[in-house]
Protein backbone atom coordinates (compact mmCIF):
# COMPACT_ATOMS: atom_id res chain seq x y z
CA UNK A 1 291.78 101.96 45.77
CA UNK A 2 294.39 104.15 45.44
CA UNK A 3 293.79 107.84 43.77
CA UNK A 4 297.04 109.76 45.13
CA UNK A 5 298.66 110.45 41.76
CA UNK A 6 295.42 110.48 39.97
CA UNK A 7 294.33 113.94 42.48
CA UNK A 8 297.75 115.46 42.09
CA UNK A 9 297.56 115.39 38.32
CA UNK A 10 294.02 115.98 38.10
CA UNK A 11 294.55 119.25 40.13
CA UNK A 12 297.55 120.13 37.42
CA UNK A 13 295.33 119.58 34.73
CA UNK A 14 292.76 121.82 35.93
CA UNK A 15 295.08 124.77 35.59
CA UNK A 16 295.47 123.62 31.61
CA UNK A 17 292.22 122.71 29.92
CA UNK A 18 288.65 123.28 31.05
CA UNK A 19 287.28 121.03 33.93
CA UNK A 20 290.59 119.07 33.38
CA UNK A 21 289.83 117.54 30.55
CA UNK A 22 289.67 117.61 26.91
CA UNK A 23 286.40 115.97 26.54
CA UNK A 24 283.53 116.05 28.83
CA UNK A 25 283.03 112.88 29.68
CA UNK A 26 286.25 112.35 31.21
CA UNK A 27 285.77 114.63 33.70
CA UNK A 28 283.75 112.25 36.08
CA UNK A 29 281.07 114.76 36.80
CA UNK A 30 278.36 111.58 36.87
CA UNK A 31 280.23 109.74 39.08
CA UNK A 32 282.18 110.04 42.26
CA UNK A 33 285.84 110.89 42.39
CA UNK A 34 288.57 112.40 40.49
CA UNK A 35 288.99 111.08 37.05
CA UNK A 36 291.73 108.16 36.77
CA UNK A 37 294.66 109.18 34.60
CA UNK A 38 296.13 106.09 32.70
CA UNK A 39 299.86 105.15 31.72
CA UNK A 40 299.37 101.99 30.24
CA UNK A 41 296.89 99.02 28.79
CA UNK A 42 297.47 95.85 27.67
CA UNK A 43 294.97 93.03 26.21
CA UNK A 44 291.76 93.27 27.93
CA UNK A 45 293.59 95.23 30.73
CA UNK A 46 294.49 99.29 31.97
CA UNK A 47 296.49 100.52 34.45
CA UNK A 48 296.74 103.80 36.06
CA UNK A 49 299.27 105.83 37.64
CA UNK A 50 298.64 104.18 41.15
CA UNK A 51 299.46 101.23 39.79
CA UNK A 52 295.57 100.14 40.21
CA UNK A 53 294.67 97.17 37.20
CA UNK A 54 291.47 96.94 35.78
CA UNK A 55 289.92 94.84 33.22
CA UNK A 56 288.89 97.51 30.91
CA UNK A 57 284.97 97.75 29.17
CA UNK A 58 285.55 101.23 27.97
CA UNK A 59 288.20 99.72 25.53
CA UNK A 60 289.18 103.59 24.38
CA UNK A 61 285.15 104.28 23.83
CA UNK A 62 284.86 101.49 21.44
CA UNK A 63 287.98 101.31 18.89
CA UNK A 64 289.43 98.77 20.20
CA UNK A 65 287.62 95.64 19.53
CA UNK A 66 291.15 93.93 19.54
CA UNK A 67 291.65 94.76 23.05
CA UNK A 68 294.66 97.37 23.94
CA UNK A 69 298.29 97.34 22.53
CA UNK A 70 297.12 94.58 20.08
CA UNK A 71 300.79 93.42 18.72
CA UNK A 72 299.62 93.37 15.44
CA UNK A 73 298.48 96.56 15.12
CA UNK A 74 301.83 98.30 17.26
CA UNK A 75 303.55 96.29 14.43
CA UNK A 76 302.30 98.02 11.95
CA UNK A 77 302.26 101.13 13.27
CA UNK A 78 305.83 100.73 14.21
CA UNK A 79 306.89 100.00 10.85
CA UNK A 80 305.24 103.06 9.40
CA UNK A 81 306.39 105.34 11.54
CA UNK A 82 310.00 104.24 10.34
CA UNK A 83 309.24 105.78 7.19
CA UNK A 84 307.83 109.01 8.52
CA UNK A 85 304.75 110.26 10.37
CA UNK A 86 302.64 111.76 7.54
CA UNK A 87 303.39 113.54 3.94
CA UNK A 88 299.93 115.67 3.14
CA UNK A 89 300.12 113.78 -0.06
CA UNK A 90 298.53 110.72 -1.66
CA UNK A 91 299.95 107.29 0.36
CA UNK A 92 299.77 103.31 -0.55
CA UNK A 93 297.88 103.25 3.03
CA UNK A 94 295.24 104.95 2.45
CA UNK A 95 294.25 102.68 -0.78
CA UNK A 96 295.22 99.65 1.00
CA UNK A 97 292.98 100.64 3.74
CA UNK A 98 289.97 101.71 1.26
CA UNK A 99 290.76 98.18 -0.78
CA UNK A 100 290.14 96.71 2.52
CA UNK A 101 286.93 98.52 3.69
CA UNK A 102 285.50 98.69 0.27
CA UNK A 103 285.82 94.94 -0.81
CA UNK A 104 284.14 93.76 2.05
CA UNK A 105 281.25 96.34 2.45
CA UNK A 106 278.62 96.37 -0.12
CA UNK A 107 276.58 99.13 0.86
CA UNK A 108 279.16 102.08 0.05
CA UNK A 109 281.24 102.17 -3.32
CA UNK A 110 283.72 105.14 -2.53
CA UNK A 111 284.85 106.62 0.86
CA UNK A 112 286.63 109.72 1.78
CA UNK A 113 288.53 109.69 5.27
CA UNK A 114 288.53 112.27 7.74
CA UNK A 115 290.33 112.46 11.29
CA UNK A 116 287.29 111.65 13.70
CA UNK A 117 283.78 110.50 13.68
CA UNK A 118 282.55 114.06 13.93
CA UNK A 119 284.45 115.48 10.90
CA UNK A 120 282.74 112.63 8.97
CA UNK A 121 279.29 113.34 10.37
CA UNK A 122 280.06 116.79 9.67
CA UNK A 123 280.91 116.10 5.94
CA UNK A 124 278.15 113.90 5.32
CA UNK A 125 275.40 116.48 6.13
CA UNK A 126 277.09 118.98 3.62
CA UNK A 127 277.38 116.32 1.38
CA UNK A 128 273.73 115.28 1.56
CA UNK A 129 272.50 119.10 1.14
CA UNK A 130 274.60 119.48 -1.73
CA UNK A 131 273.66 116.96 -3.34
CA UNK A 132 269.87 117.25 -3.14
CA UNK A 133 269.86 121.02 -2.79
CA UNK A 134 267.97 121.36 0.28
CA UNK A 135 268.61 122.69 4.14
CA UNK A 136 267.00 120.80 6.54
CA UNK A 137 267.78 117.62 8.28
CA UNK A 138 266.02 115.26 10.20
CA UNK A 139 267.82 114.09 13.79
CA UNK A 140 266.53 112.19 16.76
CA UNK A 141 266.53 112.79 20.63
CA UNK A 142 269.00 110.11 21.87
CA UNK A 143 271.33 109.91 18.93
CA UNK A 144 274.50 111.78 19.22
CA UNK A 145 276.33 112.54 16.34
CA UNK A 146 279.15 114.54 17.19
CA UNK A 147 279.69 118.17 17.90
CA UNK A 148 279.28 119.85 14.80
CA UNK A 149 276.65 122.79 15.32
CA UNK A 150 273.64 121.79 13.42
CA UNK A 151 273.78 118.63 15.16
CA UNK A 152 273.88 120.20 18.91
CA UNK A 153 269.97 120.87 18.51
CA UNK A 154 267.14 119.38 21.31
CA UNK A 155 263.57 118.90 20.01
CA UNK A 156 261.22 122.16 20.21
CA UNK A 157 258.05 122.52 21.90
CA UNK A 158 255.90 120.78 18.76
CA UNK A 159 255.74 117.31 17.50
CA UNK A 160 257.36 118.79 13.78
CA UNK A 161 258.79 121.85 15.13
CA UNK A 162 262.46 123.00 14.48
CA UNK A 163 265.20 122.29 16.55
CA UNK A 164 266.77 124.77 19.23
CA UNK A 165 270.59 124.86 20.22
CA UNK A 166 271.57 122.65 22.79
CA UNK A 167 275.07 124.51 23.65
CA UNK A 168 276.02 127.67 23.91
CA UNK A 169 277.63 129.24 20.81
CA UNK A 170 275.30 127.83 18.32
CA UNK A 171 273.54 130.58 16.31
CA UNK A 172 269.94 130.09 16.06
CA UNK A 173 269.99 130.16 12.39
CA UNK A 174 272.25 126.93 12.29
CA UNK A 175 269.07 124.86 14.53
CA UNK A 176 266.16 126.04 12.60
CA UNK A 177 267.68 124.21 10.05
CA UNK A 178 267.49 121.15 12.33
CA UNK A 179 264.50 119.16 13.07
CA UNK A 180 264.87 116.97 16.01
CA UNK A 181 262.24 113.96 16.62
CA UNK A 182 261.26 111.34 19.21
CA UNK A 183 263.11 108.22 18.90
CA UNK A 184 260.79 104.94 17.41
CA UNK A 185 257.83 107.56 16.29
CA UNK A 186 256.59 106.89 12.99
CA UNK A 187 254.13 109.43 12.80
CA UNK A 188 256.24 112.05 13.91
CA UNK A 189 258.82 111.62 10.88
CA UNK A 190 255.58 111.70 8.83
CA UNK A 191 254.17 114.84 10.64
CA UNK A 192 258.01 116.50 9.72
CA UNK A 193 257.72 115.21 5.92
CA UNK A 194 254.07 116.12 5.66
CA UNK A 195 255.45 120.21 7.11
CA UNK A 196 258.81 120.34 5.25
CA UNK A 197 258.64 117.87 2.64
CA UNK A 198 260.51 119.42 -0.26
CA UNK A 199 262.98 120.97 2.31
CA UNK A 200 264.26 118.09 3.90
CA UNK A 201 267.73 116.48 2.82
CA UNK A 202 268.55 113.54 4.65
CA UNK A 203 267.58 111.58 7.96
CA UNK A 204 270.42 110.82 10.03
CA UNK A 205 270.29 108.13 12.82
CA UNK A 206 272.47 106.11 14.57
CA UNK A 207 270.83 102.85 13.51
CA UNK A 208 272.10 101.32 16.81
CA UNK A 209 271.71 104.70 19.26
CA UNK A 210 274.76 103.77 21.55
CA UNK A 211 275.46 107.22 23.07
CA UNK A 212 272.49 107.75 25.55
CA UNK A 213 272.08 104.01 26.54
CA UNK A 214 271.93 101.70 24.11
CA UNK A 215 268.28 101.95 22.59
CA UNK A 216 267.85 99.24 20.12
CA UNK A 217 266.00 100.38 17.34
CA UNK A 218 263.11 97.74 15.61
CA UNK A 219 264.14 96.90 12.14
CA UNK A 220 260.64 97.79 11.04
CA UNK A 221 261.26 101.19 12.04
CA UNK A 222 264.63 101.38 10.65
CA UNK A 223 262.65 99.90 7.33
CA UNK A 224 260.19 102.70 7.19
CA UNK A 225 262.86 105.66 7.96
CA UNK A 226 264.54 104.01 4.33
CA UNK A 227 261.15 104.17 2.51
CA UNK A 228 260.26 107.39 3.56
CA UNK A 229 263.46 109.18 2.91
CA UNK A 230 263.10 107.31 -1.06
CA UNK A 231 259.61 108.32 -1.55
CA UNK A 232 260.45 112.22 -0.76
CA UNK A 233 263.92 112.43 -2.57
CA UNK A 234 265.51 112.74 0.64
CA UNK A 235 269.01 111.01 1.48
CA UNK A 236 269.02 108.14 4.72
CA UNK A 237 272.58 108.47 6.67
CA UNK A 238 273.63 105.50 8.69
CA UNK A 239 275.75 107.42 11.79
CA UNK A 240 277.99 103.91 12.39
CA UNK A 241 280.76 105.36 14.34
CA UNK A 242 279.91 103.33 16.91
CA UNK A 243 278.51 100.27 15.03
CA UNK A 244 280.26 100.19 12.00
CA UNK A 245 282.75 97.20 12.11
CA UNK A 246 281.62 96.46 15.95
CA UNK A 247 278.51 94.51 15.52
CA UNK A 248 280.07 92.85 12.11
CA UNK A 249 282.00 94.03 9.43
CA UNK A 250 279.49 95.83 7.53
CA UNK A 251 278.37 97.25 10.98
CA UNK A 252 274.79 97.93 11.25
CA UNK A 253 273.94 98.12 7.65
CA UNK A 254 275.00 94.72 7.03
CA UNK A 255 273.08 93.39 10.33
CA UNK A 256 269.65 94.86 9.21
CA UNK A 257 270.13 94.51 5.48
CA UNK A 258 269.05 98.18 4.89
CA UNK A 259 270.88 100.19 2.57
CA UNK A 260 271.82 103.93 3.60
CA UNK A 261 272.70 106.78 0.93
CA UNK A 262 275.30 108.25 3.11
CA UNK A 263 277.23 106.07 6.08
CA UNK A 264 280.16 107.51 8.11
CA UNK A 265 282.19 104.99 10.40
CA UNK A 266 285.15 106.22 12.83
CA UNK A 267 286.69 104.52 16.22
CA UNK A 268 287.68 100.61 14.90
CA UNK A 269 288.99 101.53 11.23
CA UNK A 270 291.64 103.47 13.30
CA UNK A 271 293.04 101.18 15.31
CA UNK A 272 292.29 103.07 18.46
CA UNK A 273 294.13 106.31 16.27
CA UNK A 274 292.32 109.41 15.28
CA UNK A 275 290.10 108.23 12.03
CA UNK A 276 286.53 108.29 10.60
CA UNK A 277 285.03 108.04 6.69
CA UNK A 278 282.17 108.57 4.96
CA UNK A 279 281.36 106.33 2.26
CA UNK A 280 277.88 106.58 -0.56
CA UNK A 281 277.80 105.63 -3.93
CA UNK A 282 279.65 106.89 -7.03
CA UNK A 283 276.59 108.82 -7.79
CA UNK A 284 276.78 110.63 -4.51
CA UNK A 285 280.39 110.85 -3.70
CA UNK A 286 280.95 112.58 -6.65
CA UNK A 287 279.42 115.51 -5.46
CA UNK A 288 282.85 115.88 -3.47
CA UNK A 289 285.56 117.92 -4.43
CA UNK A 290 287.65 117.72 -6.36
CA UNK A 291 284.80 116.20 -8.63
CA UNK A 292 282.01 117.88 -7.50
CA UNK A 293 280.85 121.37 -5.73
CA UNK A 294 280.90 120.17 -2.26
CA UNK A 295 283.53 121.21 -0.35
CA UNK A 296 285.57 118.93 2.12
CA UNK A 297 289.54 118.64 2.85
CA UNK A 298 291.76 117.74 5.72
CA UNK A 299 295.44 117.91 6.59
CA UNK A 300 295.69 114.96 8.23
CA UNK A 301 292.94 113.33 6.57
CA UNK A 302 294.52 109.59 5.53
CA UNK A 303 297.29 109.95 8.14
CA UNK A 304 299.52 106.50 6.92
CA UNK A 305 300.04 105.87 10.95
CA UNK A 306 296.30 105.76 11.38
CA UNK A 307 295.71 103.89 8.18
CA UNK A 308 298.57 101.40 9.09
CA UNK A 309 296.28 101.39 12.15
CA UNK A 310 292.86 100.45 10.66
CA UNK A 311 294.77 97.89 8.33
CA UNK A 312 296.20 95.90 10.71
CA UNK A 313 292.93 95.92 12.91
CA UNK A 314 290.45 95.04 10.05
CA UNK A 315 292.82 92.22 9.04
CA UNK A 316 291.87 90.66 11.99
CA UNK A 317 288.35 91.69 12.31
CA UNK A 318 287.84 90.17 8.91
CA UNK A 319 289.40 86.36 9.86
CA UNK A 320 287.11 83.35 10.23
CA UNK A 321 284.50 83.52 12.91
CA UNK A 322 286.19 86.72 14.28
CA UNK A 323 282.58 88.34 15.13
CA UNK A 324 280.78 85.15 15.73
CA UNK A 325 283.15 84.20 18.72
CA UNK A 326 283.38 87.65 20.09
CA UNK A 327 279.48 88.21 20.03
CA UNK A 328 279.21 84.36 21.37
CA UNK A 329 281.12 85.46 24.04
CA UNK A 330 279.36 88.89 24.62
CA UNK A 331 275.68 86.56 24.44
CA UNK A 332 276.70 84.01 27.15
CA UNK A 333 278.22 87.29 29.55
CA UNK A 334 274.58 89.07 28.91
CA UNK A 335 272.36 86.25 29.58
CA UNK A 336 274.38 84.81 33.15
CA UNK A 337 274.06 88.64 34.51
CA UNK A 338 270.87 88.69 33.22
CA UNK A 339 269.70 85.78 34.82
CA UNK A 340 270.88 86.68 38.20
CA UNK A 341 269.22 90.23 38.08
CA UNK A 342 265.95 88.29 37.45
CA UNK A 343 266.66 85.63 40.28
CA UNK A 344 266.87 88.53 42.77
CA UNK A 345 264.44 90.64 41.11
CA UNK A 346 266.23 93.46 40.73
CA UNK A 347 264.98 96.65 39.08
CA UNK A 348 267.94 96.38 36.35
CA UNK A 349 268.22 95.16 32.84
CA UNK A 350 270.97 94.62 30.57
CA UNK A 351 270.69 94.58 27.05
CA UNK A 352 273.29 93.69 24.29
CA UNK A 353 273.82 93.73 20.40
CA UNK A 354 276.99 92.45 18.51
CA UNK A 355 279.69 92.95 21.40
CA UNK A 356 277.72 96.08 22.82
CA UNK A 357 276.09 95.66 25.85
CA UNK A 358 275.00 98.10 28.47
CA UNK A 359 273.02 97.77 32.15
CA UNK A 360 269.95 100.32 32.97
CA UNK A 361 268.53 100.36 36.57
CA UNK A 362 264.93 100.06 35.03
CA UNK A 363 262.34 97.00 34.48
CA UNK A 364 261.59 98.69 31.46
CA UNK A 365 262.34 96.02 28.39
CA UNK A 366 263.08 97.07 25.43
CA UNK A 367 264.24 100.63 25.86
CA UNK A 368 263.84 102.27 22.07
CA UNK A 369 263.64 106.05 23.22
CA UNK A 370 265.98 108.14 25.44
CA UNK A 371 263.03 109.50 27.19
CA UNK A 372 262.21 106.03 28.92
CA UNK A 373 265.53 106.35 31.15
CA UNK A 374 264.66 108.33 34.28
CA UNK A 375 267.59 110.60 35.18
CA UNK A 376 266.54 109.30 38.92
CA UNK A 377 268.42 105.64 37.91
CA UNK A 378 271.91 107.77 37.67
CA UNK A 379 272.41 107.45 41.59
CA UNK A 380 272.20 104.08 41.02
CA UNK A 381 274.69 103.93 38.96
CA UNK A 382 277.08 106.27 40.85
CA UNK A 383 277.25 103.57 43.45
CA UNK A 384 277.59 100.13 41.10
CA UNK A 385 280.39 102.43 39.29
CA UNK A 386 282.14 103.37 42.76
CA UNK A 387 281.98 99.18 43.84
CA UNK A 388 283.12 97.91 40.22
CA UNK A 389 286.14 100.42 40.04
CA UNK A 390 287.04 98.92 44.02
CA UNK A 391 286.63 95.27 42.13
CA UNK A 392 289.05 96.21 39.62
CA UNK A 393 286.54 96.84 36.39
CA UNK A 394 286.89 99.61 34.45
CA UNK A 395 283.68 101.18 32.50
CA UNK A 396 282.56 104.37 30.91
CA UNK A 397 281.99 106.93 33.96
CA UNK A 398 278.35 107.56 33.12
CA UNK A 399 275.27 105.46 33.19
CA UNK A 400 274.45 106.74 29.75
CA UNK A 401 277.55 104.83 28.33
CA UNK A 402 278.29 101.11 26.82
CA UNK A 403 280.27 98.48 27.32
CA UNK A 404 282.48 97.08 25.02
CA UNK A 405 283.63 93.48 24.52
CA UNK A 406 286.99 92.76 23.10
CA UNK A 407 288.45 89.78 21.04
CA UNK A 408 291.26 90.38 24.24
CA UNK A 409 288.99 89.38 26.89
CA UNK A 410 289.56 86.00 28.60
CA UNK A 411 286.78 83.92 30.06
CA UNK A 412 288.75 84.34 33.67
CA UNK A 413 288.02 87.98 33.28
CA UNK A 414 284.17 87.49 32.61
CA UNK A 415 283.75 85.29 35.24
CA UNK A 416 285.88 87.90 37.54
CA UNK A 417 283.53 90.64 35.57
CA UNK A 418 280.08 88.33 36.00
CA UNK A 419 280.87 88.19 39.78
CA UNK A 420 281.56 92.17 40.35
CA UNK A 421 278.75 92.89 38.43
CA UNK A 422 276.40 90.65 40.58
CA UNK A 423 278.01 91.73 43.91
CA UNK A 424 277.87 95.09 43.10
CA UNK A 425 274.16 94.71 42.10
CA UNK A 426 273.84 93.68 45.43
CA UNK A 427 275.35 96.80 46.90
CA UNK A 428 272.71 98.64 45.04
CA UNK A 429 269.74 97.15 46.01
CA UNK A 430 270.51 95.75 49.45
């Protein structure tokens, strides 16, 4: 495979932003290479500026669940941008969008947007301490909720002790208002209540933890997180950046039938443009100013580009059978791969909800907790990542990301995708 451009401009870029990048990820640190620079993507496809094609699984880190360049959406977007690129004022977008979201999602009554998934995450935690007039908040190892600092906290030493800062430049002040918990413990989040009960504000969780594997929660633990958070006053937010509108329209909420206070969503209501929301109740939302003493604003907050964006896409997320045929097709790819890892006994598992589905170089089945994936199983992964780029399939550069199905993806390219995965499986364990 060719990397010649790719090196040059990955060299340039190192003189402008740090490691070359401007987010970590991209930088290809947990794989082997330069990162590939892209110029263009179509349907289920990419292509970068060696003119290499891949069929793409990264799909943008999740937004776009109508594959890339969907016409519809470009449409849209087109149109808008006729009219001008933004106004800082009210637009017909942004209630067309909400109309949209709103209608269809009966777990959240009023939304506010934001420009990404952390500014909502951001704004929901201020909004939940406002609103019940406590501090701390409740976050698990193996959820990752964007970078806002409260949130970069790893567990301490005890089973209920306070968090401590996971980057640099995060005052210790802003993690001891953190408490950070094992994954799929039940007696832990009682341990935390039990210490801090009247302190605590919310729970936040990514009810499907897609950002360090994807570690499928039980519903009876999802259950128990709502009734504890009701019995001590204490707000439950859904983190469905990820989930929200991937795994069905009402995202994870909808799939489990458990109601959060607080949800924030991001990635497919833009379109694959910068977006995110939080949505609660009336009750709740009207903590937020203008109405209430929370504060939250945003420049570009209901950009009508982006919201053109999101309308477009949910449009056709919300057709007939739209999520039964994409997770139909996302079912049949799991099990075929699955099958052949257990015909040859490999030490590998893949696991899927909705039309997210991700491969772990362990027997271990179900993984719930980010501490049941050894760091060893990365080299692993270096090597099936290396092969599957040389087979023309493009994924997220770490073994701690997911895949991503698309409505775009054609059962030629899962069956050219079923048989790179299984040869390069082969590579791994030959």
């Amino acid at each position: 495979m060719k990397r010649t451009k790719s090196n040059k401009l990955f060299k340039e870029s190192e003189n402008y932003f740090p490691g070359g990048v401007n987010s970590p990820v991209r930088a290809f640190k947990a794989v082997e290479g330069s990162p590939l620079f892209m110029v263009k993507g179509n349907g289920s496809r990419i292509w970068d500026v060696d003119g290499n094609e891949f069929i793409d699984y990264c799909c943008s880190w999740g937004p776009l669940i109508l594959g890339h360049n969907n016409g519809a959406v470009r449409k849209a977007v087109t149109e808008t941008m006729k009219s001008g690129m933004g106004f800082g004022t009210p637009t017909v977008q942004e209630n067309e969008l909400a109309k949209l979201i709103l209608n269809n999602n009966k777990y959240i009554q009023k939304l506010r947007f934001v420009s990404s998934g952390t500014e909502a995450v951001m704004s929901a935690i201020r909004l939940a301490r406002g609103y019940t007039k406590r501090d701390k908040i409740i976050k698990f190892e193996g959820c990752y909720h964007g970078h806002a600092d409260s949130l970069l906290a790893k567990a301490g030493s005890g089973l209920a002790t306070l968090g401590t800062s996971s980057s640099a430049g995060v005052p210790k002040p802003f993690t001891k208002e953190t408490i950070v918990l094992p994954l799929n413990d039940e007696k832990a989040v009682e341990a935390a209540f039990k210490k801090y009960k009247k302190d605590i504000a919310c729970i936040i969780i990514e009810p499907v933890p897609a950002n360090n594997g994807l570690l499928i929660q039980d519903k009876k633990y999802l259950k128990f997180l709502r009734k504890i958070c009701t019995e001590n006053n204490s707000l439950l937010i859904f983190d469905e950046v990820i989930s929200g509108f991937r795994i069905g329209f009402e995202g994870a909420a909808g799939y489990y039938k458990i109601k959060p206070d607080i949800a924030t969503y991001g990635k497919i209501i833009g379109g694959g443009l910068p977006v995110g929301a939080y949505g609660a109740s009336n009750k709740i939302m009207s903590s937020i100013s203008p109405l209430g003493d929370v504060y939250q604003a945003g420049t570009l907050s209901g950009n009508p580009v982006a919201m053109s964006a999101g309308i477009a896409q949910l449009t056709e997320c919300l057709k007939k059978n739209f999520y039964e045929d994409l997770n139909s097709k996302t079912d049949e790819f799991v099990r075929d791969i699955d099958a052949y890892m257990k015909e040859n006994k490999y030490k590998a598992t893949i696991t899927s909800i909705g039309s997210i589905w991700w491969i772990s170089f362990s027997n271990k089945f179900p993984i719930r907790s980010a501490s049941d994936i050894k760091a060893s199983t990365m080299e692993k992964f270096k090597v099936f990542f290396t092969s599957m780029l040389n087979k023309g399939i493009y994924t997220g550069p770490s073994g701690y990301e997911v895949g991503f199905m698309s409505s775009a993806h054609t059962k030629a390219d899962l069956n050219k995708t079923k048989t790179a995965i299984c040869e390069s499986l082969d590579l791994v364990f030959k």
